[in-house]
Protein backbone atom coordinates (compact mmCIF):
# COMPACT_ATOMS: atom_id res chain seq x y z
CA UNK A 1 0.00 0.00 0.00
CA UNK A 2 1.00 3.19 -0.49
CA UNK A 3 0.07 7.00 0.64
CA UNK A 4 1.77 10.26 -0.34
CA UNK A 5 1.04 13.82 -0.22
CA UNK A 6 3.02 16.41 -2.49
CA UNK A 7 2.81 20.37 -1.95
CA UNK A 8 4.48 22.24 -4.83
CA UNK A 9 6.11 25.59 -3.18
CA UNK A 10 7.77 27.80 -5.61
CA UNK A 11 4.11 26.47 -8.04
CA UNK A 12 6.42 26.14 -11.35
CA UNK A 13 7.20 23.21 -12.83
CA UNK A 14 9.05 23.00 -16.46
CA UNK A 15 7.51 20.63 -18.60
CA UNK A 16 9.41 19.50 -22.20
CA UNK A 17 8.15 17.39 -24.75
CA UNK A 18 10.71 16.38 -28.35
CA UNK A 19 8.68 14.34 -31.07
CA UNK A 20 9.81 13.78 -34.60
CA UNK A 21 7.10 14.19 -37.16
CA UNK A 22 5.76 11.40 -39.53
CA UNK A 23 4.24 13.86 -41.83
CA UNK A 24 0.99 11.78 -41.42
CA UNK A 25 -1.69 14.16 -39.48
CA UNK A 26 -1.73 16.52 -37.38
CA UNK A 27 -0.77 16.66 -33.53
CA UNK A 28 -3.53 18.08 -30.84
CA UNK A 29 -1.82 18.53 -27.43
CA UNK A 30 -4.04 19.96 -24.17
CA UNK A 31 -2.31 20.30 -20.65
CA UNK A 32 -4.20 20.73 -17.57
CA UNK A 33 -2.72 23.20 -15.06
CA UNK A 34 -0.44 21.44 -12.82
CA UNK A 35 -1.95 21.16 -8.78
CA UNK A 36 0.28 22.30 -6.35
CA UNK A 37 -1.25 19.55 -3.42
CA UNK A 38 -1.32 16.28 -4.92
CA UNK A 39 -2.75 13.29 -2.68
CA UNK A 40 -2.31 9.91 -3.67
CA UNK A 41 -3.25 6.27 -2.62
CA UNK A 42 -1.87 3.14 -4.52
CA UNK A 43 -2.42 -0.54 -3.54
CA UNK A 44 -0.87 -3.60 -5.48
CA UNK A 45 0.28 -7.26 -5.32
CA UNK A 46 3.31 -8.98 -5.74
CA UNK A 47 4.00 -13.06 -6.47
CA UNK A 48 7.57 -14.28 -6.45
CA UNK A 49 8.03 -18.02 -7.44
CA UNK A 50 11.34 -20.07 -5.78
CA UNK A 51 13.44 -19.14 -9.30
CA UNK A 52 13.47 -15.41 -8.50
CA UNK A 53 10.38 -14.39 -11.38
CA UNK A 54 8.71 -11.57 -9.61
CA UNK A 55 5.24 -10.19 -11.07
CA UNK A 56 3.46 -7.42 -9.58
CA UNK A 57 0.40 -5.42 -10.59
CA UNK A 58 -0.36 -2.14 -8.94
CA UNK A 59 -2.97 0.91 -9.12
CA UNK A 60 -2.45 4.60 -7.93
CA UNK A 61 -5.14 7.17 -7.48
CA UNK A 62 -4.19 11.12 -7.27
CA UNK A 63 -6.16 14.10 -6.68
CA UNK A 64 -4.57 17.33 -6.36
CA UNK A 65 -6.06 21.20 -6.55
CA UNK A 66 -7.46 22.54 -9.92
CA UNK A 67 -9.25 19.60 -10.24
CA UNK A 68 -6.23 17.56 -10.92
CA UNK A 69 -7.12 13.41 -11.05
CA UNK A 70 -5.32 10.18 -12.34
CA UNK A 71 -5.70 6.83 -12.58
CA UNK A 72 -2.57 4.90 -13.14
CA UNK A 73 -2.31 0.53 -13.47
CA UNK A 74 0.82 -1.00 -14.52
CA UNK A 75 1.67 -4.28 -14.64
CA UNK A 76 5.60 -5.67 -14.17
CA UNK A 77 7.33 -8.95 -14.25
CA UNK A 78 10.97 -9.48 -13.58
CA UNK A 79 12.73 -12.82 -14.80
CA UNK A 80 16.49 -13.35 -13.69
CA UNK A 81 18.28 -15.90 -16.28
């Protein structure tokens, strides 16, 4: 389980984005003002078998000021050879 709270002082943060361009459409980009509190609760599960393969699955939900939410899953497995 996890728990974290963020508070953004100085309330700038420097976002940069490179892309090379396929020629094929065009690109549509929208950013949402960044919060400066961000709360955010995750919960997951790990399995480990006895030859060190390790799979784990995990979701996070923030919330932060300016209406700020996410929803995050990810899924990881680990295989030592």
């Amino acid at each position: 389980m996890n728990l974290q709270y963020t508070h953004n002082y100085l309330g700038v943060m420097n976002q940069y984005m490179y892309y090379t361009d396929t020629g094929s459409g065009d690109v549509a980009l929208s950013f949402k003002s960044m919060p400066s509190d961000l709360g955010s609760l995750g919960m997951g599960l790990s399995y480990q078998t006895f030859k060190n393969t390790l799979m784990s699955f995990n979701y996070m939900y923030s919330q932060g000021s300016n209406s700020y939410n996410s929803n995050t899953l990810s899924a990881n497995l680990s295989v030592n050879f």
